[in-house]
C-alpha atoms as a PDB file:
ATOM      1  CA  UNK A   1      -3.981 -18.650 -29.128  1.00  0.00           C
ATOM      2  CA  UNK A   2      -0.339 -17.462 -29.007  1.00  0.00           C
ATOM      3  CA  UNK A   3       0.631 -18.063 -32.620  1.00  0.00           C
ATOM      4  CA  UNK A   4       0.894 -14.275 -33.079  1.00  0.00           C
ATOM      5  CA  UNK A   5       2.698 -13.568 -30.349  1.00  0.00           C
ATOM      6  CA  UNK A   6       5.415 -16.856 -30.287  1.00  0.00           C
ATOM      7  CA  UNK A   7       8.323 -14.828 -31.091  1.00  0.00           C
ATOM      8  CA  UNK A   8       8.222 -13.168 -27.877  1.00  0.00           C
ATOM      9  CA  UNK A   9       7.976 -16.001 -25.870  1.00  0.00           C
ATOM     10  CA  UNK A  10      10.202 -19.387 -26.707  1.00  0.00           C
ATOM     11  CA  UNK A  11      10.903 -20.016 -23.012  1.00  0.00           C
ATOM     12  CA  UNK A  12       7.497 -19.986 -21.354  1.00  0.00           C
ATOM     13  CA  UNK A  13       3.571 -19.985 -22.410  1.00  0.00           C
ATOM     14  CA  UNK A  14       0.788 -20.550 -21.053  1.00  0.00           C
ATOM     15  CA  UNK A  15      -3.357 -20.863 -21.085  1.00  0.00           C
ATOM     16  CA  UNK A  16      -6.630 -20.135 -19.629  1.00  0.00           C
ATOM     17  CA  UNK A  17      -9.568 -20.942 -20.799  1.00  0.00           C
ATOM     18  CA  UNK A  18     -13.467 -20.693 -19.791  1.00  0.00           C
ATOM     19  CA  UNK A  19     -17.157 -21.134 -21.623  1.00  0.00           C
ATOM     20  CA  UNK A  20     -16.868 -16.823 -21.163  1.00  0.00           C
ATOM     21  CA  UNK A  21     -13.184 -16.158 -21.921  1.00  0.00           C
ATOM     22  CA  UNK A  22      -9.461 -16.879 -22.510  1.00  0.00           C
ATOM     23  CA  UNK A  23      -6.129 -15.885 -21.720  1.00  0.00           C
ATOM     24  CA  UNK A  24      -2.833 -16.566 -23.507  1.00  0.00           C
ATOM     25  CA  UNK A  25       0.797 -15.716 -22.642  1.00  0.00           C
ATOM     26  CA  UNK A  26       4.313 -16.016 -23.473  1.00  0.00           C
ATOM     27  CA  UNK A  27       7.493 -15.015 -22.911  1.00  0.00           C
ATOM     28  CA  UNK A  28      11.024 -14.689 -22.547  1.00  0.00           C
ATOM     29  CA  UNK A  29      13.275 -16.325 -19.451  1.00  0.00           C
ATOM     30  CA  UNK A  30      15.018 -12.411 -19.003  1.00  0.00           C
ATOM     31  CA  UNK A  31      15.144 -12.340 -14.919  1.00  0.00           C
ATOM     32  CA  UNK A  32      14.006 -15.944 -14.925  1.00  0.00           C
ATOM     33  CA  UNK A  33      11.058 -18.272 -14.910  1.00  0.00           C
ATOM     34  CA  UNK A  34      10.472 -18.881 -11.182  1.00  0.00           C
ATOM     35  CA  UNK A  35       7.206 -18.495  -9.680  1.00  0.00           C
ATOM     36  CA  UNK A  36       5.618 -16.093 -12.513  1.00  0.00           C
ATOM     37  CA  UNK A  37       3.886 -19.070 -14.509  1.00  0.00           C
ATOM     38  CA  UNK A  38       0.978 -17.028 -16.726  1.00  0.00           C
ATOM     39  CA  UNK A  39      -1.743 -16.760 -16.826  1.00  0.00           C
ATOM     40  CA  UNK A  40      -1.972 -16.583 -12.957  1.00  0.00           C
ATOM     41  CA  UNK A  41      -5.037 -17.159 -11.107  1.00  0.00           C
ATOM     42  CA  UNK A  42      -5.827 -16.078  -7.586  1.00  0.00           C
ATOM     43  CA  UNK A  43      -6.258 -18.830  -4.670  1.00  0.00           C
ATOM     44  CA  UNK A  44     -10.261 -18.964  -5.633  1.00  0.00           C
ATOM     45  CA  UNK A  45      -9.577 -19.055  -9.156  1.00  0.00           C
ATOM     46  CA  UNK A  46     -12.033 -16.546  -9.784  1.00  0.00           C
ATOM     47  CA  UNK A  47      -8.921 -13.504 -10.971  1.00  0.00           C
ATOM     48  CA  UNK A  48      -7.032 -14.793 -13.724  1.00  0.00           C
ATOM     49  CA  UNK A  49      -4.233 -12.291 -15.136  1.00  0.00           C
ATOM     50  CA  UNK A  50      -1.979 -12.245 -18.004  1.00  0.00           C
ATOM     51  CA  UNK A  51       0.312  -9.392 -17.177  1.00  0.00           C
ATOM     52  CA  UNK A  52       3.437  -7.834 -19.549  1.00  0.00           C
ATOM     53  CA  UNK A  53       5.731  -5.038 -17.960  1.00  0.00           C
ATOM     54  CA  UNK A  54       7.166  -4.075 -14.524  1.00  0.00           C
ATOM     55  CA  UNK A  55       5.466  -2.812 -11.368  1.00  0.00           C
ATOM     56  CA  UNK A  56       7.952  -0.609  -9.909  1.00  0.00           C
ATOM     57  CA  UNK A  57       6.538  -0.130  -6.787  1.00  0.00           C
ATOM     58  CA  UNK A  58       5.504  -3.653  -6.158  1.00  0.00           C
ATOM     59  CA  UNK A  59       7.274  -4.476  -2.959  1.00  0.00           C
ATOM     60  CA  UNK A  60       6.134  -1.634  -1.097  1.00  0.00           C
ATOM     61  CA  UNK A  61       2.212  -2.894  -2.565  1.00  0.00           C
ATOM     62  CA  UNK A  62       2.961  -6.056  -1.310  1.00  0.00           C
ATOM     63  CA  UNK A  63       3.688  -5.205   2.396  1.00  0.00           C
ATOM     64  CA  UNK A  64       0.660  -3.182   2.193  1.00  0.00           C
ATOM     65  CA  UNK A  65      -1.236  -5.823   0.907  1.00  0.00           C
ATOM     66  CA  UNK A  66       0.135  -8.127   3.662  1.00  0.00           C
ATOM     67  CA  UNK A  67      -0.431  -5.681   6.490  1.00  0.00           C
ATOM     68  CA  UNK A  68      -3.881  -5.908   5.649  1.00  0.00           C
ATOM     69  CA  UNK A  69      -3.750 -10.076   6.004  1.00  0.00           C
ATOM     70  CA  UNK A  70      -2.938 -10.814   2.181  1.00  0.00           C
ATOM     71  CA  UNK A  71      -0.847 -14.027   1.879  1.00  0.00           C
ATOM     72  CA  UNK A  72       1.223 -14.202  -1.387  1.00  0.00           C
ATOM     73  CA  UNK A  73       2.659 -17.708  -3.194  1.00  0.00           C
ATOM     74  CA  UNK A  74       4.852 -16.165  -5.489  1.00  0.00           C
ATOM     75  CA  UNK A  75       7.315 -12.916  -5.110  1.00  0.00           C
ATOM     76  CA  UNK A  76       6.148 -11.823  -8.154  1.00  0.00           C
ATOM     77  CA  UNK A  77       4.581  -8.210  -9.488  1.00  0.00           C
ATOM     78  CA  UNK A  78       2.313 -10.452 -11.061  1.00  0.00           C
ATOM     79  CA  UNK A  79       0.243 -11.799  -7.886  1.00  0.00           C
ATOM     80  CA  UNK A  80       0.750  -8.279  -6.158  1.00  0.00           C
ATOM     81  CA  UNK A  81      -1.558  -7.139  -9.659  1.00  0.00           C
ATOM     82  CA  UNK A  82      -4.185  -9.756  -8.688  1.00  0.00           C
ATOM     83  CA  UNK A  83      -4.453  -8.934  -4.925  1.00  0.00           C
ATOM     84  CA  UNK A  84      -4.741  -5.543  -5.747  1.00  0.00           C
ATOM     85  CA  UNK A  85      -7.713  -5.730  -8.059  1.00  0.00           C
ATOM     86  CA  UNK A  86      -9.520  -8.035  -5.121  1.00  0.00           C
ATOM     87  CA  UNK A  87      -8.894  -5.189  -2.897  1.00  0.00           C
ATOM     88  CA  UNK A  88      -9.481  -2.031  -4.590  1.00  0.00           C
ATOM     89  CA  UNK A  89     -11.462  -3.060  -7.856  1.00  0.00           C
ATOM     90  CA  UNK A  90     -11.133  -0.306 -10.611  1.00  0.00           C
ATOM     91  CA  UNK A  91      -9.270   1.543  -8.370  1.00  0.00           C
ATOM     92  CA  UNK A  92      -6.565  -0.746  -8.584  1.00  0.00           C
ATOM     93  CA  UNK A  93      -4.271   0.819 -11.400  1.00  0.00           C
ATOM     94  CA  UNK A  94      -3.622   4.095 -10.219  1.00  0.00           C
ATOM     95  CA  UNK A  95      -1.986   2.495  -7.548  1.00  0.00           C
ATOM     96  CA  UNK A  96       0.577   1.023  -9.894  1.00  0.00           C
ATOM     97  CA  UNK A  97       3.543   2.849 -10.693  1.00  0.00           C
ATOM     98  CA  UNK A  98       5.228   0.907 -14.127  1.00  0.00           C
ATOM     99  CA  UNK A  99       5.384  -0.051 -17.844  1.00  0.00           C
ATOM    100  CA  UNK A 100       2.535  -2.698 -18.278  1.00  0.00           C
ATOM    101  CA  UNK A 101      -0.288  -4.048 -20.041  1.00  0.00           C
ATOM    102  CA  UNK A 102      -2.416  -6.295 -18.472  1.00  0.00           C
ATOM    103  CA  UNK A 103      -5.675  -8.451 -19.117  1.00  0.00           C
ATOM    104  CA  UNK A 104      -7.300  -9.822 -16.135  1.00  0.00           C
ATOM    105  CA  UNK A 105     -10.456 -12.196 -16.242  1.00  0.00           C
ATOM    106  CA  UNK A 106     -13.114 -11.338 -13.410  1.00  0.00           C
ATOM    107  CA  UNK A 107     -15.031 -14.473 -12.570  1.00  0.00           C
ATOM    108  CA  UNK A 108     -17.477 -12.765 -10.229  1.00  0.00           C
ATOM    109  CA  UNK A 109     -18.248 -10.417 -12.729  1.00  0.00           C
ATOM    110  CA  UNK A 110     -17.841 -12.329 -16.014  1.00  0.00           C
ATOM    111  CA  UNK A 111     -15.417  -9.506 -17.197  1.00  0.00           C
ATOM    112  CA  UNK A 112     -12.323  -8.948 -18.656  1.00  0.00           C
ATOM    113  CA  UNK A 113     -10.572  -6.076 -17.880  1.00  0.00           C
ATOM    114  CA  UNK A 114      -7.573  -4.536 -19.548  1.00  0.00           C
ATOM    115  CA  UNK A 115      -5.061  -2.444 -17.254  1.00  0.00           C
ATOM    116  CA  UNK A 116      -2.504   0.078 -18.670  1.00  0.00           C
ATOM    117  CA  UNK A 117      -0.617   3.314 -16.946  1.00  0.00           C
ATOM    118  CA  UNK A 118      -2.499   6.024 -16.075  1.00  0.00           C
ATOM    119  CA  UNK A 119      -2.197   8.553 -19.036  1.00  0.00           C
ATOM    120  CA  UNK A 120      -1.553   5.694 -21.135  1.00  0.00           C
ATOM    121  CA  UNK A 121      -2.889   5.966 -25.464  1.00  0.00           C
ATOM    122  CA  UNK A 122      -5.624   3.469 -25.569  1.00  0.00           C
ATOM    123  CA  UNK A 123      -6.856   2.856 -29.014  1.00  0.00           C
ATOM    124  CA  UNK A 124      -9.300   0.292 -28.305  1.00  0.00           C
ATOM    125  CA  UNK A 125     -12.449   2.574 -28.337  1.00  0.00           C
ATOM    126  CA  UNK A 126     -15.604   2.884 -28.665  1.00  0.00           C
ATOM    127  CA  UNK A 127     -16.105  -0.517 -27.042  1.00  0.00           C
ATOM    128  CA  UNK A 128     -14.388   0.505 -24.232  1.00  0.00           C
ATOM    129  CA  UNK A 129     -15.007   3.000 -20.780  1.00  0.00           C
ATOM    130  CA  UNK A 130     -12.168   4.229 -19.860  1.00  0.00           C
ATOM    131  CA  UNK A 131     -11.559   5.476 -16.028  1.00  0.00           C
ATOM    132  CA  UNK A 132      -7.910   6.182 -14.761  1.00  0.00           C
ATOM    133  CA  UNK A 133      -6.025   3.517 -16.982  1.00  0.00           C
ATOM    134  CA  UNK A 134      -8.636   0.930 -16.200  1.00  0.00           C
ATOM    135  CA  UNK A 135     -10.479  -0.498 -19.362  1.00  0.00           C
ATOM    136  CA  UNK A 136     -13.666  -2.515 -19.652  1.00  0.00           C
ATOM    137  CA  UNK A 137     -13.971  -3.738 -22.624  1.00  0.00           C
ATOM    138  CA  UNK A 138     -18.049  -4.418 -23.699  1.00  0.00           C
ATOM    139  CA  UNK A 139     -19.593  -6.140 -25.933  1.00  0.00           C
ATOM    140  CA  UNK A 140     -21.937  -4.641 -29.276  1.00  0.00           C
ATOM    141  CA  UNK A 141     -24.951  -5.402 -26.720  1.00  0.00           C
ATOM    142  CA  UNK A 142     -23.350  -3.357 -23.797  1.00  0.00           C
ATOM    143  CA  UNK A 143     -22.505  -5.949 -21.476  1.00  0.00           C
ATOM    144  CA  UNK A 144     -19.311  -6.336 -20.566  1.00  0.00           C
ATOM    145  CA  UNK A 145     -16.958  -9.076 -21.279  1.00  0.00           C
END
């Protein structure tokens, strides 16, 4: 799943995988490993994320998050991503100020969903609805995936 991708990632990868969909990841040790493993589920398992880039304003998201009873196992930008989509849904990116790409698997919804900046090039139409830097990609049937 990451054979494409291997040359950006010697120091870490990692899998997902369901019956509906899977997630790949690798990547370079540049801050360090810690407590970033990807993909990254949430406590349920239902939100898994593979996540590239930095969310600059991720600290100040993640007392937000925790003012509003969040608990967090990592300190990465990573998790704050995941908590984020629980909370706000589609919403979610245009509270993120960065550089990233994500994917993110929706359980509850049987959906992947790709994240990028808001005002971001997307290229992966027409199978995709775009609403401020949130993707869904769907399927040739219209469902989403």
């Amino acid at each position: 799943m990451t054979a494409a991708i291997a040359h950006r990632g010697p120091d870490e990868q990692g899998f997902f995988t369901t019956k509906a969909a899977g997630l790949g990841h690798a990547r370079l040790s540049i801050v360090g490993l810690g407590d970033g493993q990807q993909p990254m589920s949430d406590a349920t398992g239902d939100l898994t994320i593979a996540f590239n880039g930095e969310i600059f304003n991720y600290v100040e998201l993640r007392e937000q998050l925790r003012a509003k009873g969040r608990h967090f196992q990592t300190a990465s930008d990573t998790e704050v991503i995941l908590h984020l989509y629980d909370e706000m849904g589609e919403d979610c990116v245009s509270a993120l100020n960065g550089d990233f790409a994500f994917a993110l698997w929706d359980g509850r919804r049987r959906r992947m969903v790709l994240g990028l900046p808001v005002g971001a090039i997307c290229r992966c139409r027409p199978r995709c609805s775009r609403l401020n830097g949130f993707h869904v990609l769907r399927r040739k049937d219209g469902d989403s995936f």
